[in-house]
Protein backbone atom coordinates (compact mmCIF):
# COMPACT_ATOMS: atom_id res chain seq x y z
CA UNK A 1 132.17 114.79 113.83
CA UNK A 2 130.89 113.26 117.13
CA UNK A 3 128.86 110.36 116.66
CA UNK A 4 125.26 111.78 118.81
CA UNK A 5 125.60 114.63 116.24
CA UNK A 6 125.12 111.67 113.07
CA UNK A 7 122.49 110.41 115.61
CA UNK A 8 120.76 113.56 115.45
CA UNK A 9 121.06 113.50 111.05
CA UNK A 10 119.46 110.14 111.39
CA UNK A 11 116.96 110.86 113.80
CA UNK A 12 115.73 113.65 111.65
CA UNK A 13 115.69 111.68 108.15
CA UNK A 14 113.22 109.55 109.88
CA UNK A 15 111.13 111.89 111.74
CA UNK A 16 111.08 113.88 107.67
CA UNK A 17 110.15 110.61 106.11
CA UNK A 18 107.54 109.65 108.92
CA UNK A 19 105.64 113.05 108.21
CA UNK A 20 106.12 112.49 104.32
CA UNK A 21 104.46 109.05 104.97
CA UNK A 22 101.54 110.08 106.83
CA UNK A 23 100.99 113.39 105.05
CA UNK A 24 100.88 112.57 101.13
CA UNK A 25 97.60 110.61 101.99
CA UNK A 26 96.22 114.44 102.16
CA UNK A 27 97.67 115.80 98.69
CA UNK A 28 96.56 112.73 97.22
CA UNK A 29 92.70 113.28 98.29
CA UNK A 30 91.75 113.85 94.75
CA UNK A 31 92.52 110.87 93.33
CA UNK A 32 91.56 108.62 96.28
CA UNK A 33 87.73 110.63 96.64
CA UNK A 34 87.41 109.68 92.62
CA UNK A 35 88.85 106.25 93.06
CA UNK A 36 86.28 105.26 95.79
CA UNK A 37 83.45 107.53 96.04
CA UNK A 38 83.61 109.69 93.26
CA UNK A 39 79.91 109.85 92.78
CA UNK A 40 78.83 111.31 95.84
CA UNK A 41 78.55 115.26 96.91
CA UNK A 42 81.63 116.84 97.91
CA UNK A 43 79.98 117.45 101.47
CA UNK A 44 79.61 113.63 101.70
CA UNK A 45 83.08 113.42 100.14
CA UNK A 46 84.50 115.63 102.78
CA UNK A 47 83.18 113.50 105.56
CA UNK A 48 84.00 109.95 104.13
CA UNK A 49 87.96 111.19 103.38
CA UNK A 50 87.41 113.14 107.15
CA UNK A 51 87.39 109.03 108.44
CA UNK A 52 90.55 107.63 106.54
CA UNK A 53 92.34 110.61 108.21
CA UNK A 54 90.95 110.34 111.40
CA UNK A 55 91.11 106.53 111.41
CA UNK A 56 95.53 106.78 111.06
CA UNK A 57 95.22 108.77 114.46
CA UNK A 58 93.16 106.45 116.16
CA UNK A 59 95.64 103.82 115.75
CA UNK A 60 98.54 106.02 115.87
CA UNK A 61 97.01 106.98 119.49
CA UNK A 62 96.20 103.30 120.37
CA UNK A 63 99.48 102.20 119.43
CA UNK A 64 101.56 104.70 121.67
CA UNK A 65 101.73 103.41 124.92
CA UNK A 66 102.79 99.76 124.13
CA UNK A 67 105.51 100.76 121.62
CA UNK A 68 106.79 103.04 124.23
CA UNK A 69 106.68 99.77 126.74
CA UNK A 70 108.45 98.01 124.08
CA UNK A 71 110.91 101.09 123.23
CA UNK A 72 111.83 101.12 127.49
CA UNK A 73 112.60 97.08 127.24
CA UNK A 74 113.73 95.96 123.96
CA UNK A 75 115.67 99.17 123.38
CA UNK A 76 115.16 101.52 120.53
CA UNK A 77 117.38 99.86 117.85
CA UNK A 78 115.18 96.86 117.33
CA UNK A 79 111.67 99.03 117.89
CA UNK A 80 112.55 101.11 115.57
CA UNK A 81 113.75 98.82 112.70
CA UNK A 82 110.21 97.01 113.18
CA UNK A 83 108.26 100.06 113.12
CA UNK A 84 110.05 101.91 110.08
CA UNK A 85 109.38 98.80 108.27
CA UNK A 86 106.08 98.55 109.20
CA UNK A 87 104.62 101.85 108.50
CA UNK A 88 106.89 102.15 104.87
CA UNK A 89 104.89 98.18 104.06
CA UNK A 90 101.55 99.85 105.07
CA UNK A 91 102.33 102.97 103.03
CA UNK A 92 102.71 101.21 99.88
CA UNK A 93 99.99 98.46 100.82
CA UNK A 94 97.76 102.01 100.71
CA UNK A 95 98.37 102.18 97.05
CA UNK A 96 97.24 98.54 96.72
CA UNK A 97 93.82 99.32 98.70
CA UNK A 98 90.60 98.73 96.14
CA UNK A 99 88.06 99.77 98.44
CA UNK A 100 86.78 102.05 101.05
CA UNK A 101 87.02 99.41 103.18
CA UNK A 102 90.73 98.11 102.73
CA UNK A 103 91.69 101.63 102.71
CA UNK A 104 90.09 102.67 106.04
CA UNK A 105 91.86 98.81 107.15
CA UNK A 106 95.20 99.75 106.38
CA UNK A 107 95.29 103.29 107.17
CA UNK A 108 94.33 102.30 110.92
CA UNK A 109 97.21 99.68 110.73
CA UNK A 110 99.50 101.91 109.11
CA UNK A 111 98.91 104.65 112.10
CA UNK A 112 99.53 101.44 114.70
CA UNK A 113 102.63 101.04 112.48
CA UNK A 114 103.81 104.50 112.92
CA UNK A 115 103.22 104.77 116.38
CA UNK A 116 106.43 103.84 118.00
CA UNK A 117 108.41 106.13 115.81
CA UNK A 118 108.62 109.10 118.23
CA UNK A 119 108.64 106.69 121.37
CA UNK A 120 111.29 105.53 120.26
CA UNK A 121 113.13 108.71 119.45
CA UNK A 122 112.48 109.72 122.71
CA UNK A 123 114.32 106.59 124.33
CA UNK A 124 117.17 107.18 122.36
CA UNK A 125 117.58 110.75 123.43
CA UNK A 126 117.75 109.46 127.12
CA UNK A 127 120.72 107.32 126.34
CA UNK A 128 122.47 109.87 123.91
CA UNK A 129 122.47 113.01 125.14
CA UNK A 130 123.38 115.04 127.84
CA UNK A 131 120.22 116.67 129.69
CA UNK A 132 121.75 120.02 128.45
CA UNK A 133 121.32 119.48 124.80
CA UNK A 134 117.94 117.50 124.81
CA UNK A 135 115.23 120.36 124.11
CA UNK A 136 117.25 121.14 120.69
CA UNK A 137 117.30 117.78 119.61
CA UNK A 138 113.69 117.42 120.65
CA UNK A 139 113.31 120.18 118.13
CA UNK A 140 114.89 119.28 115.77
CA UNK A 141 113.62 116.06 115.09
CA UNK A 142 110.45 117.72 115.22
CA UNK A 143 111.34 120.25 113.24
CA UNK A 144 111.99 117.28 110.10
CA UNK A 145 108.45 116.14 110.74
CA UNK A 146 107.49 119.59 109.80
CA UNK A 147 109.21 119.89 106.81
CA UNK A 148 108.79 116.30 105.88
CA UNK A 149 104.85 117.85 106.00
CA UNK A 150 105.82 120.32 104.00
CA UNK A 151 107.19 118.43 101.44
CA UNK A 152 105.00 115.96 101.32
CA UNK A 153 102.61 118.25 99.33
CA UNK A 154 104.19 119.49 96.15
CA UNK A 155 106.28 116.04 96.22
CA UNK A 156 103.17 114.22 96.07
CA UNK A 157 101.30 116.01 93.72
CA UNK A 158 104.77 115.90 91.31
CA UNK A 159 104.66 111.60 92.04
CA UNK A 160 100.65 111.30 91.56
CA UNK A 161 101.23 113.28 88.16
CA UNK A 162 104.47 111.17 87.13
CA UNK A 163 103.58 107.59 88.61
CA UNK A 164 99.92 107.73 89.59
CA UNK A 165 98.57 108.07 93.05
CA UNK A 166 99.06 104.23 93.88
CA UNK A 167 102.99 104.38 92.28
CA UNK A 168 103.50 107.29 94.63
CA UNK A 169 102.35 105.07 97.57
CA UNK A 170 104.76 102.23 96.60
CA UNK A 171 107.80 104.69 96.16
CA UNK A 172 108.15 106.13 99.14
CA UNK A 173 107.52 102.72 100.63
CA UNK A 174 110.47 101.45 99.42
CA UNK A 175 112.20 104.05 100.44
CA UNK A 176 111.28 103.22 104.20
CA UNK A 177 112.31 99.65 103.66
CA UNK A 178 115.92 101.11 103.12
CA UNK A 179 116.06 103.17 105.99
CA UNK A 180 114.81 100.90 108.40
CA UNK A 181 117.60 98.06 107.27
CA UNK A 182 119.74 101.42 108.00
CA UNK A 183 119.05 102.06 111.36
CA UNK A 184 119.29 98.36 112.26
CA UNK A 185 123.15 98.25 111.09
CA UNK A 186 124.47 101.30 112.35
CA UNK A 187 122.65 102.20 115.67
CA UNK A 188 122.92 101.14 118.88
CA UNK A 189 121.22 101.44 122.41
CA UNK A 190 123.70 102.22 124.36
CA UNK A 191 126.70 104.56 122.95
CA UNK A 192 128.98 102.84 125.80
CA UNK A 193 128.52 100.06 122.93
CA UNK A 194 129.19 101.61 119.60
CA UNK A 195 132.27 101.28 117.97
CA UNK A 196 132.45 104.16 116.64
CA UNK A 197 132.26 106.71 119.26
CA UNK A 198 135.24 108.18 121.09
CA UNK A 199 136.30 107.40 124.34
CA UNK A 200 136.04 111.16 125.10
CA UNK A 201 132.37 111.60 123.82
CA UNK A 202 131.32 108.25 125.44
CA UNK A 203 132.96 109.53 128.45
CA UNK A 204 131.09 113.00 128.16
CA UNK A 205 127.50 111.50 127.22
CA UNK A 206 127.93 109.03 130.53
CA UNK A 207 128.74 111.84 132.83
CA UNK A 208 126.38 114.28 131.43
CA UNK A 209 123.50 112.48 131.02
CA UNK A 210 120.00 111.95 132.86
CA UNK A 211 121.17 109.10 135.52
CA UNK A 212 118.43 106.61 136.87
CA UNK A 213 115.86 107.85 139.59
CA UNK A 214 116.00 105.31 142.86
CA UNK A 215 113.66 101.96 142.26
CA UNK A 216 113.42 103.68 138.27
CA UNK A 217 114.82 99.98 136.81
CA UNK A 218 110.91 98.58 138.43
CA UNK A 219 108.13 98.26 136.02
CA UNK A 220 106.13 101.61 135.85
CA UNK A 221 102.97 100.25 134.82
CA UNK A 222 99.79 102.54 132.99
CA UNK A 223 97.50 102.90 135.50
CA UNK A 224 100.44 104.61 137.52
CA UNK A 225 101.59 106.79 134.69
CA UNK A 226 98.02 108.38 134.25
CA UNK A 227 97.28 108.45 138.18
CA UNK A 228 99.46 111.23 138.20
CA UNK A 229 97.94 114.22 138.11
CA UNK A 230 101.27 116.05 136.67
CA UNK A 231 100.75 113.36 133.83
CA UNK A 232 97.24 114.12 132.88
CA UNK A 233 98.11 117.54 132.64
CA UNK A 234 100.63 116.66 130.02
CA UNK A 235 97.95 114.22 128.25
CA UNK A 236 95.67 117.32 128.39
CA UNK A 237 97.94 119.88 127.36
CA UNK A 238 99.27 117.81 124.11
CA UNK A 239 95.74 116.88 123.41
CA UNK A 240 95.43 120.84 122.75
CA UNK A 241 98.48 121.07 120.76
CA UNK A 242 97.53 118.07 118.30
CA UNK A 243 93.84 119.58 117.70
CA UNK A 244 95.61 122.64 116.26
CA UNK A 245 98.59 121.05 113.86
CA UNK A 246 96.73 118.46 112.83
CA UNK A 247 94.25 120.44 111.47
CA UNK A 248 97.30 121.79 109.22
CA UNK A 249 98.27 118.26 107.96
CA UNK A 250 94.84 116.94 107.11
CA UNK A 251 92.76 119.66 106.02
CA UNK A 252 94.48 122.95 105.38
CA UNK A 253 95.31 122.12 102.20
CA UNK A 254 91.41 121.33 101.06
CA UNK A 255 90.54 123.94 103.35
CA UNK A 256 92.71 126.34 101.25
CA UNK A 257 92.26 125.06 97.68
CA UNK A 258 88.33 125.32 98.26
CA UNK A 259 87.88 128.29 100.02
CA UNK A 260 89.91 130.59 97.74
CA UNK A 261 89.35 128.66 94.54
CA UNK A 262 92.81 127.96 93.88
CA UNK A 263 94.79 125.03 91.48
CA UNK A 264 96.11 121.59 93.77
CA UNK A 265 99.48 123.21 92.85
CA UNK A 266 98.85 126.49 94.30
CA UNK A 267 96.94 125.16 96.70
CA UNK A 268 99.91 122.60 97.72
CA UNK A 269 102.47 125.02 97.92
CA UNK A 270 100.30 127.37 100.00
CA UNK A 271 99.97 124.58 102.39
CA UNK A 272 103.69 123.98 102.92
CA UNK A 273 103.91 127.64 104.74
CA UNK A 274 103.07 126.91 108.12
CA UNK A 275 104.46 124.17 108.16
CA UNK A 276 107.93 125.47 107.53
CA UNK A 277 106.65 127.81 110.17
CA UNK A 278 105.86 125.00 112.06
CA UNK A 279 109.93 123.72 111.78
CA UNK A 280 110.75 127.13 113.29
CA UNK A 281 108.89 127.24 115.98
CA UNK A 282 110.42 123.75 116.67
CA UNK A 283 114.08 124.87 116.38
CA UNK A 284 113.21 128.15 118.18
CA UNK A 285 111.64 126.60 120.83
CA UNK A 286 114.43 123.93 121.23
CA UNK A 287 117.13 126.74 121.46
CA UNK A 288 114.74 128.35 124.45
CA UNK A 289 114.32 125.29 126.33
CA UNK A 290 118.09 124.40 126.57
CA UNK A 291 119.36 128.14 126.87
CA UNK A 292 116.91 128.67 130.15
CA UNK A 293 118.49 125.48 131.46
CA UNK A 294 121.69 126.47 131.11
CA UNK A 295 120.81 129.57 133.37
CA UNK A 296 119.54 126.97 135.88
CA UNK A 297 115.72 127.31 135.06
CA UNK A 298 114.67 124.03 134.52
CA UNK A 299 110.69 124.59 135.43
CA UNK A 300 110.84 127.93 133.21
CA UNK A 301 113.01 125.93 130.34
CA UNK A 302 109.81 123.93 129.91
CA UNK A 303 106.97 126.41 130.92
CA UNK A 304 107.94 129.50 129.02
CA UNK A 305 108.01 127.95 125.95
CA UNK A 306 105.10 126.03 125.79
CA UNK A 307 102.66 128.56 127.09
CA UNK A 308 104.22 131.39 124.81
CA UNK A 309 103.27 129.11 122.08
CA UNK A 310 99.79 128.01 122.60
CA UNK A 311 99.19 132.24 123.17
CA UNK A 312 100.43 132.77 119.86
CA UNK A 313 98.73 129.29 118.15
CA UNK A 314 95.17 131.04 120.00
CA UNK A 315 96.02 134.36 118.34
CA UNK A 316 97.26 133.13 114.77
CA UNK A 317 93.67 130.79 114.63
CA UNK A 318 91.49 133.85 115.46
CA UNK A 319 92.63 136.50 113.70
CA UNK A 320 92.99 134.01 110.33
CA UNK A 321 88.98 133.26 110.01
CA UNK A 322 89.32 137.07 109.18
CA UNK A 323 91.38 137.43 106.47
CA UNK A 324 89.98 138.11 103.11
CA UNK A 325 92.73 136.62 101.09
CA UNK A 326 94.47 132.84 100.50
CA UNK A 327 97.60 134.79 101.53
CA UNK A 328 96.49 136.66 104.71
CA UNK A 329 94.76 133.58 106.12
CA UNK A 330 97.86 131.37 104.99
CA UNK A 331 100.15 133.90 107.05
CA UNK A 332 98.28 133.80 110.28
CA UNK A 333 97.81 130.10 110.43
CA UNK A 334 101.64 129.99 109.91
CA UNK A 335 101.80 132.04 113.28
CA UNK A 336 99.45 129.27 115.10
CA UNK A 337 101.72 126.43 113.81
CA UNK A 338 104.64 128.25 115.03
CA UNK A 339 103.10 128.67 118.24
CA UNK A 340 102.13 125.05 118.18
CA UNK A 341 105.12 123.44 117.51
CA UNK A 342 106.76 125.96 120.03
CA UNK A 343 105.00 123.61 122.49
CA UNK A 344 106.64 120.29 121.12
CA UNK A 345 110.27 120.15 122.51
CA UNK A 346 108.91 121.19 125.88
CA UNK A 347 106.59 118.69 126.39
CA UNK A 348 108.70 115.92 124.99
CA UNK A 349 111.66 117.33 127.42
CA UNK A 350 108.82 117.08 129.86
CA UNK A 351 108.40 113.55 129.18
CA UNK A 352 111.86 112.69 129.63
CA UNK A 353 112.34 114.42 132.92
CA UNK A 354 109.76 112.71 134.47
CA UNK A 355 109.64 109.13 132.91
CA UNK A 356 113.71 108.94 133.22
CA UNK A 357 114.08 105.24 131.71
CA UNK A 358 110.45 104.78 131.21
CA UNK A 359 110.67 108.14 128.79
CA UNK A 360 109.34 105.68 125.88
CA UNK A 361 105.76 104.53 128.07
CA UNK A 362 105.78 108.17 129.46
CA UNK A 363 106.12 109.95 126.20
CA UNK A 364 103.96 107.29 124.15
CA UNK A 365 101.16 108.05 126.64
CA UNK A 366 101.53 111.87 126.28
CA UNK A 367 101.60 110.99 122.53
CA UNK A 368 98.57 108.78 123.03
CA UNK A 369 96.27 111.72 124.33
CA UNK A 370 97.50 114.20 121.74
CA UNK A 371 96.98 111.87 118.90
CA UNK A 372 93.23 111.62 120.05
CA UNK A 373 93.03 115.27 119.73
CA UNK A 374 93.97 114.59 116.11
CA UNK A 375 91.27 112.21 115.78
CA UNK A 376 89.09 114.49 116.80
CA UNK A 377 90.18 117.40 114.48
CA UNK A 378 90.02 115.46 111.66
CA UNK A 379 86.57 114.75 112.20
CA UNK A 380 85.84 117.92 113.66
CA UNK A 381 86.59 120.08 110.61
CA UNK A 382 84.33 118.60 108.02
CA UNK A 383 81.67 117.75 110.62
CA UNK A 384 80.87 121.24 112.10
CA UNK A 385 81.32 122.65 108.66
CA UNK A 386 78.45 120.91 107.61
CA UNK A 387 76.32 121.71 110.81
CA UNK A 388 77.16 125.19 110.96
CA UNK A 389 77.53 125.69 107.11
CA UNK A 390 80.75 127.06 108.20
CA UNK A 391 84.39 127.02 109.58
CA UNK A 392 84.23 129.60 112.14
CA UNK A 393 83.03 127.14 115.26
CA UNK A 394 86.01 124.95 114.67
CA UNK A 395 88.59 127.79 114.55
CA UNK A 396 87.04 128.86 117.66
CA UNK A 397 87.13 125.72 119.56
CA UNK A 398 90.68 125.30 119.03
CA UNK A 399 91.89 128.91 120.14
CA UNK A 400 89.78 127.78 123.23
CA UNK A 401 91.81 124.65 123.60
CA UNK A 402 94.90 126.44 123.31
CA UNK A 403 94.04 129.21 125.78
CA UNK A 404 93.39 126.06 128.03
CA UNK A 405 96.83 124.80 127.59
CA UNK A 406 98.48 128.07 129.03
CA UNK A 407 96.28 127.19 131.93
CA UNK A 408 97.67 123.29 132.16
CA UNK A 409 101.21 124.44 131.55
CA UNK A 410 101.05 126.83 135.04
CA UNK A 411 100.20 123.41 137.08
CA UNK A 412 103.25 121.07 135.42
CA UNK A 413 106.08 120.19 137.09
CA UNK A 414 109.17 118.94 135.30
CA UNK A 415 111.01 118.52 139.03
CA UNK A 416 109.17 115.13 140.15
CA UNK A 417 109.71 112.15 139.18
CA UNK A 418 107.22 109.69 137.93
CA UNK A 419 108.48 106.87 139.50
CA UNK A 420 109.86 108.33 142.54
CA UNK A 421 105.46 109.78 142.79
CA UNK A 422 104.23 106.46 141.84
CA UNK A 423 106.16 104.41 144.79
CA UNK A 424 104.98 107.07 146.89
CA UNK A 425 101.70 106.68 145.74
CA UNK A 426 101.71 102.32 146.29
């Protein structure tokens, strides 16, 4: 088997266990709300659990940028050992919180922890891959995050009822210890440099892959990555996407469970659906993006996809405020995830074609503005529901958002170079 195809099995073990990591924290709400503030109402509940989710994605968001600094110069290998380690020592240091307090601490530091993860990924596509095969390994790896989502509900609520909710947390800790000592043995940044690829693959992935823009080995620093106006269109656009699929991995599953009166383990496997839908709209999309490059339509390889998907994320979030049944409203939110995620391997492709070897500072930045669209849906959700007694204004402002996108999308150019714009720009 070629060696970038283990790359890609590798790539998507950690991208599943990131998403287990930062999911369970939802199927384990139960036990956490009794734990710390078990007394209160479940309005005031709702709010108070609304900050420990919305606290990981403000240091997930504040921690993108610099680890994707740190991916570009120390190389992937060694960012990525550090940050696998870190986030699987903050996930079991969450089952050692005692307080509101330490919990809200660590979950902030565990989303700083996680947030070179996809960075990173992203640097290591640039090296590995021909341009060719890059939106279906964007997907993929994506696609693991989704399930990894997925799983992380009935796995959790199986753990919590076997080891407790703070045994869970120190399991799948130690599992992230292992793979990060993993990665550090058997990858390397440069295939030109690892034993054990061919001389015919390293020969292919050389000849194949994205080459250097002029002046692209200078520093590209932050206040020239967002002067761009091509870039803030990307921050924008991702901001839209995150507002939607987050809502899925923080809230759907209370959302679900307390609308339609169902069990946690009804509730949990209800909540897996879109985000298996979520995985196929990631490998779908991936398949697009390379297949209308290979016809030589690079601006429509990342266009098409993306703004096919926030249309259907708009459409599956309207119509599912309407349905009358668990099932029905399950269904359509799968669509929106689908639709969501369709957007993923486009804009990380994105990211890649215009950051070149800065793809780790370029993405992180994207990643950045999305991840404070998470932020603000995990706030969002339990907030308006308690202004407006109901969930109908949120529902509403994301299909906006997404509508938006399809708007951003029209104005992006994958063609220019960030570098190549920001020396014109000096």
């Amino acid at each position: 088997m070629r060696a970038r195809y283990l790359l890609v099995v590798a790539t998507f073990l950690i991208s599943l266990l990131l998403y287990i990591d930062r999911a369970c924290i939802s199927a384990a709400k139960g036990p956490v709300v009794d734990a710390f503030f078990g007394g209160l109402s479940e309005e005031e509940q709702n709010k108070l659990f609304g900050w420990i989710l919305s606290i990981f994605t403000l240091g997930y968001a504040l921690g993108q940028t610099p680890s994707g600094i740190f991916a570009d110069k120390y190389g992937p290998r060694r960012v990525l050992t550090v940050v696998i380690a870190a986030w699987s020592v903050l996930t079991a240091l969450t089952g050692a919180c005692w307080n509101y307090v330490s919990m809200l601490v660590t979950r902030f530091l565990f989303g700083v922890g996680e947030a070179g993860a996809f960075p990173g990924l992203a640097r290591a596509t640039f090296s590995w891959f021909p341009v060719s095969e890059r939106g279906l390994v964007t997907g993929i790896n994506f696609s693991a995050s989704r399930l990894g989502g997925a799983a992380a509900f009935p796995l959790m609520v199986g753990l919590i009822e076997w080891l407790g909710w703070r045994g869970a947390f120190y399991t799948l800790g130690a599992v992230g210890v292992v793979m990060a000592v993993l990665w550090h043995l058997f990858f390397r940044d440069d295939p030109l440099e690892h034993g054990g690829v061919s001389e015919a693959e390293k020969q292919h992935i050389a000849s194949h892959r994205q080459q250097a823009a002029a002046g692209e080995s200078s520093k590209l620093p932050f206040g020239k990555i967002i002067a761009s106006a091509n870039m803030r269109r990307t921050m924008a656009q991702y901001f839209c996407s995150n507002f939607t699929f987050f809502f899925c991995l923080g809230w759907l599953f209370t959302h679900v469970k307390d609308t339609y009166g169902l069990t946690s383990g009804e509730a949990s496997w209800l909540a897996a659906m879109p985000l298996l839908g979520g995985a196929a709209g990631n490998w779908f999309s991936g398949w697009l993006v390379d297949r209308l490059y290979a016809k030589g339509k690079h601006v429509a390889s990342r266009r098409a996809p993306a703004m096919i998907g926030f249309a259907l994320a708009a459409c599956g979030l309207l119509l599912s405020v309407h349905m009358e049944t668990a099932v029905g409203a399950v269904a359509l939110l799968t669509v929106a995830i689908f639709g969501a995620d369709m957007t993923l391997s486009p804009s990380w492709s994105f990211c890649v074609d215009i950051g070149g070897r800065h793809a780790g500072a370029v993405s992180g930045t994207m990643n950045m503005a999305g991840n404070l669209g998470a932020f603000a849906t995990t706030l969002a959700f339990p907030y308006l529901q308690s202004w407006f007694g109901s969930t109908l204004p949120f529902f509403y402002i994301g299909a906006t958002l997404n509508v938006l996108a399809v708007f951003l999308w029209m104005g992006m150019r994958p063609t220019e170079s960030l570098v190549r714009e920001a020396h014109t720009t000096t």
